[in-house]
N, C-alpha and C. Protein backbone atom coordinates (compact mmCIF):
# COMPACT_ATOMS: atom_id res chain seq x y z
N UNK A 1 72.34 96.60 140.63
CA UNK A 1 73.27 97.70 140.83
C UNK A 1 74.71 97.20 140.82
N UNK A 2 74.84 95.85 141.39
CA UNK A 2 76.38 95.65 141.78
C UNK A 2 76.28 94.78 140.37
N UNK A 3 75.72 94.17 139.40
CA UNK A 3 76.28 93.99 137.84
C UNK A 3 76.30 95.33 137.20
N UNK A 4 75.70 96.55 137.52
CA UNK A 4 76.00 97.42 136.47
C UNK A 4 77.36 98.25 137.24
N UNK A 5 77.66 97.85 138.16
CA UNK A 5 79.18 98.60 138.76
C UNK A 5 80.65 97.54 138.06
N UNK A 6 79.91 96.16 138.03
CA UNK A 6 80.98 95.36 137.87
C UNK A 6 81.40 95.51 135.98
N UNK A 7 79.82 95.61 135.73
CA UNK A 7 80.36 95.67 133.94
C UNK A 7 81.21 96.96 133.70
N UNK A 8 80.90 98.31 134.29
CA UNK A 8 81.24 99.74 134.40
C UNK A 8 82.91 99.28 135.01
N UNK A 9 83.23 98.96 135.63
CA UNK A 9 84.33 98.76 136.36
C UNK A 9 85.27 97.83 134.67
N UNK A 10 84.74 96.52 134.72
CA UNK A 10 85.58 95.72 133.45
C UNK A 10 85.76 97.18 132.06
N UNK A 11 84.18 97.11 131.81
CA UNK A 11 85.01 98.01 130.68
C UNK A 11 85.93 99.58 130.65
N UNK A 12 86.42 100.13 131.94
CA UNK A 12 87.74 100.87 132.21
C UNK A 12 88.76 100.25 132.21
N UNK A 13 88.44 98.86 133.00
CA UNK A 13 89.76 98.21 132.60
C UNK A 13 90.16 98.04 131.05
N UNK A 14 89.13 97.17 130.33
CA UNK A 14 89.20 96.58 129.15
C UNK A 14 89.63 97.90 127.96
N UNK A 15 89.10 98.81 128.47
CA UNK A 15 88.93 99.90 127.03
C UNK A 15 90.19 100.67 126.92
N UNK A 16 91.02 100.99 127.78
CA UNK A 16 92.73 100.88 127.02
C UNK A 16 93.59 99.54 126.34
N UNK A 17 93.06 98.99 127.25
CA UNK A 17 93.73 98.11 126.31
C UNK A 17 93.08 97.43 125.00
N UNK A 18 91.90 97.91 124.28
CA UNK A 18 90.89 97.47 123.85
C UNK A 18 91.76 98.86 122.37
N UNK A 19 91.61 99.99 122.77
CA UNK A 19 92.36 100.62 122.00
C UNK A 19 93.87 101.06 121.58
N UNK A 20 94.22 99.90 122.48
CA UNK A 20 96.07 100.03 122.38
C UNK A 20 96.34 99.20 121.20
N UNK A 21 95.29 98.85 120.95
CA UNK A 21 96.00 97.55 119.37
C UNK A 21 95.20 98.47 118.31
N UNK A 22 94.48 99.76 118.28
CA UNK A 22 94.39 100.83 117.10
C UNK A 22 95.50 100.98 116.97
N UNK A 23 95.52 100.88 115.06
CA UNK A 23 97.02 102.15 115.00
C UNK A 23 96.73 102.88 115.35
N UNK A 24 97.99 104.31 115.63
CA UNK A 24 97.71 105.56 115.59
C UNK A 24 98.89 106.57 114.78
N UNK A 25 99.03 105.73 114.17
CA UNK A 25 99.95 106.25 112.92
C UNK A 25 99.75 106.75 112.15
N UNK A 26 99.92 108.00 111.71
CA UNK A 26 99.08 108.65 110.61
C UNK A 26 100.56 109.88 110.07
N UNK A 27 100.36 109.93 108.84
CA UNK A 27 101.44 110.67 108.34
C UNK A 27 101.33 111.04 106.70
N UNK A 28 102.39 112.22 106.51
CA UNK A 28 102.50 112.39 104.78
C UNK A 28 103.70 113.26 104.81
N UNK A 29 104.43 113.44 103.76
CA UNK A 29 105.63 114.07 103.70
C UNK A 29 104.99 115.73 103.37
N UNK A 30 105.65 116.49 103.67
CA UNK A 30 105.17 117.99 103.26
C UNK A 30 106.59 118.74 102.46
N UNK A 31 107.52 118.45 102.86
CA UNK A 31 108.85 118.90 101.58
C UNK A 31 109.97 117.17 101.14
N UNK A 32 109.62 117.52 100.33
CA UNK A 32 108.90 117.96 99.28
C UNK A 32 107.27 117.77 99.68
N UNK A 33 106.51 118.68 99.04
CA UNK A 33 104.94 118.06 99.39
C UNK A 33 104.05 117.10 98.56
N UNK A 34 104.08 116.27 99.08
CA UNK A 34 103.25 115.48 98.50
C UNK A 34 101.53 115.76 97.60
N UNK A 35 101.10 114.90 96.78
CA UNK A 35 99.98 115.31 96.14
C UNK A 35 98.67 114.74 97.42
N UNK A 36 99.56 114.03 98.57
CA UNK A 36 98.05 114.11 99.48
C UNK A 36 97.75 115.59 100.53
N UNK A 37 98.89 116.55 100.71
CA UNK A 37 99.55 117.39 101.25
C UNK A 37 98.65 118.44 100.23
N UNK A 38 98.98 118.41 98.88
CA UNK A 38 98.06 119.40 98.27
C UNK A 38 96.94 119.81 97.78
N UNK A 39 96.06 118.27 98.07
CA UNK A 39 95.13 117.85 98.21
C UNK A 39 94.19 118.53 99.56
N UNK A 40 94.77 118.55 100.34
CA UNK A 40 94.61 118.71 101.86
C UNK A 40 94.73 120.68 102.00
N UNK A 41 95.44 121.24 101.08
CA UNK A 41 95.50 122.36 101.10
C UNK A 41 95.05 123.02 100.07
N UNK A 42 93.89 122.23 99.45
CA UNK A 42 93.18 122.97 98.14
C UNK A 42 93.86 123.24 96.97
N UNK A 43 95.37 123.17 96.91
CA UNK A 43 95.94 123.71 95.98
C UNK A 43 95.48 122.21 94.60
N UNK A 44 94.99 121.68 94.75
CA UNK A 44 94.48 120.26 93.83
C UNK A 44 93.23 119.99 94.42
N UNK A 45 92.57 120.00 92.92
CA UNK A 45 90.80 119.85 93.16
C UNK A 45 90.24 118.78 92.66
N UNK A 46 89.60 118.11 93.11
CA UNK A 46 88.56 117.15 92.85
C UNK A 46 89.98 115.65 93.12
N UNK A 47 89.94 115.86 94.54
CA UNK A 47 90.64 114.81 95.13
C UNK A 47 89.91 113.63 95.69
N UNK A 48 88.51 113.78 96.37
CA UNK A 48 87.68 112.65 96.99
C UNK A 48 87.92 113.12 98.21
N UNK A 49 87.91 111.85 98.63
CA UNK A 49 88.22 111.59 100.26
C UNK A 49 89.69 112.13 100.80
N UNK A 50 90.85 111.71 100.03
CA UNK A 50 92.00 112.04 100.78
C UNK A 50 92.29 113.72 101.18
N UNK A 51 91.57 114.45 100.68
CA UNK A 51 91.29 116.17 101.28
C UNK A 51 90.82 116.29 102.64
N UNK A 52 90.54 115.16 103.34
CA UNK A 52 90.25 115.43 104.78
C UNK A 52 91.26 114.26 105.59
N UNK A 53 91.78 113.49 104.74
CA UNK A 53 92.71 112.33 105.12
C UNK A 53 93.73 112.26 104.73
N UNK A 54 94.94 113.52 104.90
CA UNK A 54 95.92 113.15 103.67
C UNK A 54 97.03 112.26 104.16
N UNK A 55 97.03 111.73 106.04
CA UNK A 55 97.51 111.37 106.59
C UNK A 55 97.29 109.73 106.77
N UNK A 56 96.65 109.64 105.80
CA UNK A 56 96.03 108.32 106.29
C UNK A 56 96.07 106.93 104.72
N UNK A 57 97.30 107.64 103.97
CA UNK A 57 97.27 106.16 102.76
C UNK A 57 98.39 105.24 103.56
N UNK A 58 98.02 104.22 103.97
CA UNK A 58 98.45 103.26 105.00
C UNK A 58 98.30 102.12 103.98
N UNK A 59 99.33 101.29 104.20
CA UNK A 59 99.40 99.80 103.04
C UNK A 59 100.04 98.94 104.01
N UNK A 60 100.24 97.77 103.05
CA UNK A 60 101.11 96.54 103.65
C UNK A 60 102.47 97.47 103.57
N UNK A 61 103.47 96.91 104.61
CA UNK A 61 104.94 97.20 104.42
C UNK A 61 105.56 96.59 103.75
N UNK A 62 107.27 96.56 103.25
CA UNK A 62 107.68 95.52 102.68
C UNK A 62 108.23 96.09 101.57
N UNK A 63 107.71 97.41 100.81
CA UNK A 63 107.98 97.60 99.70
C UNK A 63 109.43 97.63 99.14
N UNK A 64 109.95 97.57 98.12
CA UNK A 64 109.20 96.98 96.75
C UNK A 64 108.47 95.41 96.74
N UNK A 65 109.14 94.43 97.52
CA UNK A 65 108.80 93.05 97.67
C UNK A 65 107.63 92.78 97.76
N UNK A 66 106.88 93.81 98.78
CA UNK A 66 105.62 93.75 98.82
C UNK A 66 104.71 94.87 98.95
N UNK A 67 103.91 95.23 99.73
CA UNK A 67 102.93 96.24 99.64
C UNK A 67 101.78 96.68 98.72
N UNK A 68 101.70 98.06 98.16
CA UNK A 68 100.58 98.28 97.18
C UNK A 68 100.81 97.93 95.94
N UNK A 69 99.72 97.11 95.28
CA UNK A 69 99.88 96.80 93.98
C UNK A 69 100.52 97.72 93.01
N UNK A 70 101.14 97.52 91.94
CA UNK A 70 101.59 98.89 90.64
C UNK A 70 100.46 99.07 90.44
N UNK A 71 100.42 100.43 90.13
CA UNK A 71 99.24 101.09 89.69
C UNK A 71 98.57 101.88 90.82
N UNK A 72 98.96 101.44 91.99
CA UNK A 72 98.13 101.73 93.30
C UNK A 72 99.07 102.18 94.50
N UNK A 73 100.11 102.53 94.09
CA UNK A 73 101.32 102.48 94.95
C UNK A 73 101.39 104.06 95.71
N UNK A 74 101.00 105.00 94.91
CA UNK A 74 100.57 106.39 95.73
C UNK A 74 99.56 106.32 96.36
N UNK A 75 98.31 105.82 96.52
CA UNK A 75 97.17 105.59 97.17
C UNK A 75 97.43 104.48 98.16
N UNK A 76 98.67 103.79 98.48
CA UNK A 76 98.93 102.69 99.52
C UNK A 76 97.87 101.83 99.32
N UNK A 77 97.13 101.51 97.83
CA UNK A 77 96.22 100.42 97.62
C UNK A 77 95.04 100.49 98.08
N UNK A 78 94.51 101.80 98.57
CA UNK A 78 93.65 102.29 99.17
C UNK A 78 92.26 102.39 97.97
N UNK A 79 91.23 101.95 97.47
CA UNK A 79 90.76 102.84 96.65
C UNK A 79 89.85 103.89 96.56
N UNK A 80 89.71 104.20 97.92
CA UNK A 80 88.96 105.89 98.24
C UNK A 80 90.15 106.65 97.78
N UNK A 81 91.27 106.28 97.98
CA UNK A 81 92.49 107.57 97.41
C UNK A 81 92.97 107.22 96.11
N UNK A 82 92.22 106.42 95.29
CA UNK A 82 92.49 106.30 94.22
C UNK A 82 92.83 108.00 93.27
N UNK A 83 92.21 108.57 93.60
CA UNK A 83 92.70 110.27 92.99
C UNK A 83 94.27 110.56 93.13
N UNK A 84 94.92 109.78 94.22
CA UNK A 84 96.41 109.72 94.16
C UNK A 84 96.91 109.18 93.02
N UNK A 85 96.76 108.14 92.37
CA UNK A 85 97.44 107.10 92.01
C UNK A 85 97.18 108.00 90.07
N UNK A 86 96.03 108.91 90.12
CA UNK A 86 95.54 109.59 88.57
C UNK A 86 97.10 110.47 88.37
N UNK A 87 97.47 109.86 87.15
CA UNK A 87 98.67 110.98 87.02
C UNK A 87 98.24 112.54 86.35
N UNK A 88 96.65 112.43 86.03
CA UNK A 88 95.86 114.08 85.82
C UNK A 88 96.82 114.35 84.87
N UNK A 89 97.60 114.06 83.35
CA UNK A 89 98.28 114.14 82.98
C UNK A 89 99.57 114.72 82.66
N UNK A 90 100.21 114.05 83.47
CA UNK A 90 100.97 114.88 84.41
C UNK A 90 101.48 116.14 84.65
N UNK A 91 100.33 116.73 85.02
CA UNK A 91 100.06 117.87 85.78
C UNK A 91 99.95 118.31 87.38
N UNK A 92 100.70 117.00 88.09
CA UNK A 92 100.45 117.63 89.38
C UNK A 92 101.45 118.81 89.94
N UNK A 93 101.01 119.67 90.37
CA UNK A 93 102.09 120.35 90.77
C UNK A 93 103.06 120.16 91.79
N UNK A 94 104.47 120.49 91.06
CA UNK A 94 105.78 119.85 91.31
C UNK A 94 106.77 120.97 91.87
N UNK A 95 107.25 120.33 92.63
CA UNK A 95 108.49 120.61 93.43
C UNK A 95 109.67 121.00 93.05
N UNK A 96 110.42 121.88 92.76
CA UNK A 96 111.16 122.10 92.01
C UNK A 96 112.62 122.01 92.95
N UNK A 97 113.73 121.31 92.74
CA UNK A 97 114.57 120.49 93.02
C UNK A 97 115.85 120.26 92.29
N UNK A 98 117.28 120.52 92.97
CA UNK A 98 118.74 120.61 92.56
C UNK A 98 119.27 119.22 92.76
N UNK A 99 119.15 118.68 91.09
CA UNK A 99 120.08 117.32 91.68
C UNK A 99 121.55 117.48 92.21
N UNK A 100 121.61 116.66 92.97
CA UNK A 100 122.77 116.49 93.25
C UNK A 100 123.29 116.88 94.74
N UNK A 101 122.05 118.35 95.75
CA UNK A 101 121.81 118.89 96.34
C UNK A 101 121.77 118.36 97.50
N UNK A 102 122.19 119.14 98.42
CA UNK A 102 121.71 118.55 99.79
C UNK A 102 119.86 118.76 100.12
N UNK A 103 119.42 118.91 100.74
CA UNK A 103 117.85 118.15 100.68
C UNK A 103 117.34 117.99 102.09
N UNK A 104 116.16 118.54 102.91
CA UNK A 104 115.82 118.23 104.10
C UNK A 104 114.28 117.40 103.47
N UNK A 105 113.90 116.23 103.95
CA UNK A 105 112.74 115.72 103.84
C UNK A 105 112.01 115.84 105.21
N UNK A 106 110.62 116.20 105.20
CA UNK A 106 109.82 116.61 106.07
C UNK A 106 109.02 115.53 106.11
N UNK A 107 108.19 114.90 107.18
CA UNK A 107 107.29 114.00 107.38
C UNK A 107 106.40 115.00 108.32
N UNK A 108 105.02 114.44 108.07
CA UNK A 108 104.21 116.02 109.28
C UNK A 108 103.43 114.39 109.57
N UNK A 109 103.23 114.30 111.18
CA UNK A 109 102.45 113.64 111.94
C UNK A 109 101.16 114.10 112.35
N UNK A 110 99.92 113.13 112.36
CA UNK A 110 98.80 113.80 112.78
C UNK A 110 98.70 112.50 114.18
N UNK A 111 99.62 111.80 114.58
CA UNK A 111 99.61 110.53 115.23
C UNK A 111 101.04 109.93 114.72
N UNK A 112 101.63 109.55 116.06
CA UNK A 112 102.68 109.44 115.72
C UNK A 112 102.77 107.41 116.32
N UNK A 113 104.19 106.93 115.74
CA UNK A 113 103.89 105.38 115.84
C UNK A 113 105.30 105.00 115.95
N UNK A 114 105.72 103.86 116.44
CA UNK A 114 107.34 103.27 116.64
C UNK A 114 107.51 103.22 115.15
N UNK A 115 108.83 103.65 114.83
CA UNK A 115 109.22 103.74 113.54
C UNK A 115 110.49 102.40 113.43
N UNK A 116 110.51 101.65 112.06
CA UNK A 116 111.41 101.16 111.69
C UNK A 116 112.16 101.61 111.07
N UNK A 117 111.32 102.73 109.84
CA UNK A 117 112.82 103.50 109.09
C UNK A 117 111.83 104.25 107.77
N UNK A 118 112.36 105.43 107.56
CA UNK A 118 111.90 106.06 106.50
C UNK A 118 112.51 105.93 105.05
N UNK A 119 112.08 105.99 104.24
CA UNK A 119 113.11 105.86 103.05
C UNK A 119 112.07 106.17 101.60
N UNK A 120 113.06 106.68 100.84
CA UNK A 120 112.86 107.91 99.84
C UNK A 120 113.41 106.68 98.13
N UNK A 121 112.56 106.52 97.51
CA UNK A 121 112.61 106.32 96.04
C UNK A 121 112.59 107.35 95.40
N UNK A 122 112.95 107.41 93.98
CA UNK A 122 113.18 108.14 92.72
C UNK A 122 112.37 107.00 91.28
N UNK A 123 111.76 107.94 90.89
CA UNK A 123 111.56 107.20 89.24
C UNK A 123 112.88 107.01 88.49
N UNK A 124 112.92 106.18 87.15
CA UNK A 124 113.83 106.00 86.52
C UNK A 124 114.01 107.33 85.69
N UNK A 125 114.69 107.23 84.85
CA UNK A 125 114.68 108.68 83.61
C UNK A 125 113.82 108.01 82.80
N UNK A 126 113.39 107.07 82.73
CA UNK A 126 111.83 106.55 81.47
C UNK A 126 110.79 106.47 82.10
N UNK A 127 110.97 107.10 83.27
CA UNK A 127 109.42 107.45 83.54
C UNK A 127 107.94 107.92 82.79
N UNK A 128 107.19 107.55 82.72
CA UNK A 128 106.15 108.37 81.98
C UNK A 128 105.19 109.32 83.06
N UNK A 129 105.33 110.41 83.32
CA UNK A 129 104.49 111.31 84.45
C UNK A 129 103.10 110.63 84.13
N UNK A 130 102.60 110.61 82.61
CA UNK A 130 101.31 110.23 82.42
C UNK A 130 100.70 109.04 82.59
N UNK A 131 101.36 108.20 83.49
CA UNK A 131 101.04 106.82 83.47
C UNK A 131 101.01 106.59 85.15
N UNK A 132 100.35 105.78 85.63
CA UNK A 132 100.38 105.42 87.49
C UNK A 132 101.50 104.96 87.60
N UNK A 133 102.41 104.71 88.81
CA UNK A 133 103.69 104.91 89.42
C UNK A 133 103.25 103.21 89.54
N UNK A 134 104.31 102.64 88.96
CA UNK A 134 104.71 101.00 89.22
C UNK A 134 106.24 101.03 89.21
N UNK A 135 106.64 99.73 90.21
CA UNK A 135 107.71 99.03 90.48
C UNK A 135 108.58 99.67 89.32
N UNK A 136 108.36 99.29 87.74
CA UNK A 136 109.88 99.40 86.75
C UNK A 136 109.61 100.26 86.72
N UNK A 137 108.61 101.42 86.93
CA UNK A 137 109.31 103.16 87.27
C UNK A 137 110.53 103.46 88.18
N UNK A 138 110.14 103.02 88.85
CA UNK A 138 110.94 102.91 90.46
C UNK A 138 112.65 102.66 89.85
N UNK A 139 113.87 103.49 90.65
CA UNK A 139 114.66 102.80 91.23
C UNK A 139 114.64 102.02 92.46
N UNK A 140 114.71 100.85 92.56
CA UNK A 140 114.10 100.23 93.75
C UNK A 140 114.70 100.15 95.11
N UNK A 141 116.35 100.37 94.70
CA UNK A 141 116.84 100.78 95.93
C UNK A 141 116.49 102.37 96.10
N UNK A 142 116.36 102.35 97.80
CA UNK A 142 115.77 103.73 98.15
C UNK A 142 117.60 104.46 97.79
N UNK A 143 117.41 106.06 97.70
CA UNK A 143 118.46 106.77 97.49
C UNK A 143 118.38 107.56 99.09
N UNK A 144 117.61 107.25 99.61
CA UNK A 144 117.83 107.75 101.04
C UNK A 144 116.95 106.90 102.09
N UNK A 145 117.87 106.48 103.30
CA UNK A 145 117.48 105.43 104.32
C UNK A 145 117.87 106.25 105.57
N UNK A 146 116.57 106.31 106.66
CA UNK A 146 116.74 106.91 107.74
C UNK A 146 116.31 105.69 108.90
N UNK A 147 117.27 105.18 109.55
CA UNK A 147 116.77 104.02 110.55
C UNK A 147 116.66 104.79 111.82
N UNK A 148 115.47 104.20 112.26
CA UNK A 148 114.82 104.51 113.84
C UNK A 148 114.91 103.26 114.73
N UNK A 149 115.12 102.15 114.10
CA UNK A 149 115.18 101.07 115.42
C UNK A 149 114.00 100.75 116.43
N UNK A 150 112.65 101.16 115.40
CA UNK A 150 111.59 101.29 116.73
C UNK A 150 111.25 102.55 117.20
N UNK A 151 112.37 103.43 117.25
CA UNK A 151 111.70 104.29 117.77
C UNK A 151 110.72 105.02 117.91
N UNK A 152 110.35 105.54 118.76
CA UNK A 152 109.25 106.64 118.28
C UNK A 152 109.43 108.04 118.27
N UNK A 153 109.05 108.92 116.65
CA UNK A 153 109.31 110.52 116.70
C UNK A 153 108.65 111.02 117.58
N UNK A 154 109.33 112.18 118.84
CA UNK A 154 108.44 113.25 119.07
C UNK A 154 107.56 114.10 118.83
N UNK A 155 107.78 114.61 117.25
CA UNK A 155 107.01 115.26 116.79
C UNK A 155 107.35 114.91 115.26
N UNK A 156 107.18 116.10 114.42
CA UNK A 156 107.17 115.89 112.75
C UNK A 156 108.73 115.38 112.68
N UNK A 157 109.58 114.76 111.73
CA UNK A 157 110.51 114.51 111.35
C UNK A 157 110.63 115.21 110.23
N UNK A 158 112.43 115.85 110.19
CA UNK A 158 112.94 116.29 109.18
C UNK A 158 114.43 115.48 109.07
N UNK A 159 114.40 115.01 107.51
CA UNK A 159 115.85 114.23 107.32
C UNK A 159 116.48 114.93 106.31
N UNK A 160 117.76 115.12 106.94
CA UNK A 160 118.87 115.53 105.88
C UNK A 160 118.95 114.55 104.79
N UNK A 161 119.45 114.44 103.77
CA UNK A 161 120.12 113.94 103.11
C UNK A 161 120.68 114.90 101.41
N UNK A 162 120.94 113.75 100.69
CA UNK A 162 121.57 114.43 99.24
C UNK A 162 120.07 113.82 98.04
N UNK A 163 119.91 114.36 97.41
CA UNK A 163 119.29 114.38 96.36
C UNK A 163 120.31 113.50 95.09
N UNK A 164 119.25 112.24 94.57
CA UNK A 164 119.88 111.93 93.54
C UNK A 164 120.99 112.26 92.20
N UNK A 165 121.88 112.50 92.21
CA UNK A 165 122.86 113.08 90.94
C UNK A 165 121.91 112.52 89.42
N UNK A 166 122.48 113.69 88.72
CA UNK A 166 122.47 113.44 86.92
C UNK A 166 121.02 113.24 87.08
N UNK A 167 119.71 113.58 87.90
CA UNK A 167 118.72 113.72 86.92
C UNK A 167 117.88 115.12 86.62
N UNK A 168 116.96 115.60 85.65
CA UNK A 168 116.63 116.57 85.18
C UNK A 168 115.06 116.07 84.48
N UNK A 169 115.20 117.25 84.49
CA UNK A 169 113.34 117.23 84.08
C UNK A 169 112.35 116.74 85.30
N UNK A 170 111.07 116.29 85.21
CA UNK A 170 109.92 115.73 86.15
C UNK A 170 110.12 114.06 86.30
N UNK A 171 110.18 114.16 87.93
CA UNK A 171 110.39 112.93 88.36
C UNK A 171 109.14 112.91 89.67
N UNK A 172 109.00 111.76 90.12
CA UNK A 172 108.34 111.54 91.53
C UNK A 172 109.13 110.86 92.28
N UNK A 173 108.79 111.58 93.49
CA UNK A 173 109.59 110.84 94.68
C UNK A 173 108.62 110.07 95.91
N UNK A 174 108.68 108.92 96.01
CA UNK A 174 108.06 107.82 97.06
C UNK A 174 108.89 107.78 98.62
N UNK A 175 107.97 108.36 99.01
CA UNK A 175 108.57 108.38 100.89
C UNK A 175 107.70 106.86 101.50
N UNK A 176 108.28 106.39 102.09
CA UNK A 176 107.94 105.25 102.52
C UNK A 176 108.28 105.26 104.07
N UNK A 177 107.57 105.24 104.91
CA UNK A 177 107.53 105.54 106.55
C UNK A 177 107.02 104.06 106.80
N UNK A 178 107.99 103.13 107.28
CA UNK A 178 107.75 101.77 107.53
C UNK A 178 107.44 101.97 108.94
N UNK A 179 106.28 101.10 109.74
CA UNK A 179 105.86 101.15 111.05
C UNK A 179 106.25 99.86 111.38
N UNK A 180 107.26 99.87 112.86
CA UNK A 180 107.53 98.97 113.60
C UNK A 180 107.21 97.99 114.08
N UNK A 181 105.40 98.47 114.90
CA UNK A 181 104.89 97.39 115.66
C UNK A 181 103.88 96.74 114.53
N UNK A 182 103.50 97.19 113.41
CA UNK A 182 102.41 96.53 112.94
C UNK A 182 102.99 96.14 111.61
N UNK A 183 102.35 95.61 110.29
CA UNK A 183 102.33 95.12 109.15
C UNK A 183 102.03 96.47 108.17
N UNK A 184 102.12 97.63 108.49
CA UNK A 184 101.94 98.92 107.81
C UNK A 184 102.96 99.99 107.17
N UNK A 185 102.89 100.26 106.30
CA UNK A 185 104.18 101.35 106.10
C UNK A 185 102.78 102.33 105.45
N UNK A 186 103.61 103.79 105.83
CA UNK A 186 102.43 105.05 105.16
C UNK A 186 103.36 105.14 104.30
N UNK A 187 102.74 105.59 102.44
CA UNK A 187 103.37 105.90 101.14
C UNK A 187 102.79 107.74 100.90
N UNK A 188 103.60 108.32 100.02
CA UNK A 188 103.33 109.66 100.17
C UNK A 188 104.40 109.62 98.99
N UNK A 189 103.75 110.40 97.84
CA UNK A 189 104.29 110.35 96.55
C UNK A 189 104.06 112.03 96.68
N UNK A 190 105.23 112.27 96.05
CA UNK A 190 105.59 114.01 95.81
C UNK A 190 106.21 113.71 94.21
N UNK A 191 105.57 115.18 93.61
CA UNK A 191 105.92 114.93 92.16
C UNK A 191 107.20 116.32 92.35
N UNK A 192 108.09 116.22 91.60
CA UNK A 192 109.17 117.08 91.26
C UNK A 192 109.75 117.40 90.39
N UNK A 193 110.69 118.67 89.57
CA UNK A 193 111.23 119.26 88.73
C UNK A 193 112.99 119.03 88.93
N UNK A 194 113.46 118.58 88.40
CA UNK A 194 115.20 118.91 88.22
C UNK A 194 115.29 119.98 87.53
């Protein structure tokens, strides 16, 4: 009796702190909305797995330097969400968008995590929609940087900023939500119209 009180006793102690080293970071951008966002809301069919997970393409951090391979960079290198990374020729449905514009970006939390900083890529103008999203798509500096210092959001985050000048036609935009305490950033690719 007094080993099954003592093991009962250790593992209350042990089991917060046993789950304090889970992430619990989970996220996707919703404005613009992302293709895991529309995935998640039926409006895009024959997604796989990420229709019950749209919160959850989690990669190495670091990007561009490091993180998800090209080719794999909307799916955070994941390959159950490989249905992200299909450009379905490019047909995903897109966001329609004023360059030059001021711009609120939305992040929706299902689990929230100390943040280092959010930040927003653009494709080049030689993008090919029909091809998977790699690095020389990319402008690689982000066109929008939101620093948190660690912090942690209360709830969903919305960031002001301006929308890239001089571009037009279909582009994608890469939200990149870098996490503080761990080796993780969440990726969330939204396709869009100038």
């Amino acid at each position: 009796m007094r080993t099954r009180f003592a093991l009962l006793a250790a593992l209350v102690v042990a089991l917060p702190v046993l789950l304090a080293g889970v992430a619990s970071a989970h996220g996707y951008t919703t404005n613009p909305v992302s293709r895991s966002s529309l995935c998640a809301q039926g409006k895009v069919k024959n997604c796989g797995d990420i229709q019950y997970e749209p919160q959850s393409v989690e990669g190495p951090k670091n990007f561009p330097a490091a993180g998800p391979a090209d080719g794999k960079i909307c799916a955070g290198g994941i390959s159950r969400f490989a249905q992200l990374d299909d450009p379905r020729g490019g047909t995903w449905p897109a966001t329609p968008l004023t360059s030059g514009a001021s711009y609120t970006f939305t992040w929706h939390f299902t689990a929230i995590h100390a943040t280092t900083d959010f930040r927003y890529f653009i494709t080049n103008d030689n993008w090919d929609p029909i091809k998977p999203l790699t690095r020389a798509q990319l402008n690689l500096t982000p066109f929008l940087v939101s620093n948190w210092g660690g912090q942690r959001p209360s709830g969903d985050v919305s960031i002001k900023g301006t929308l890239p000048a001089h571009k037009t036609g279909r582009h994608l935009i890469l939200g990149v939500w870098d996490i503080a305490d761990t080796g993780n950033a969440f990726y969330s690719c939204a396709d869009v119209t100038f």
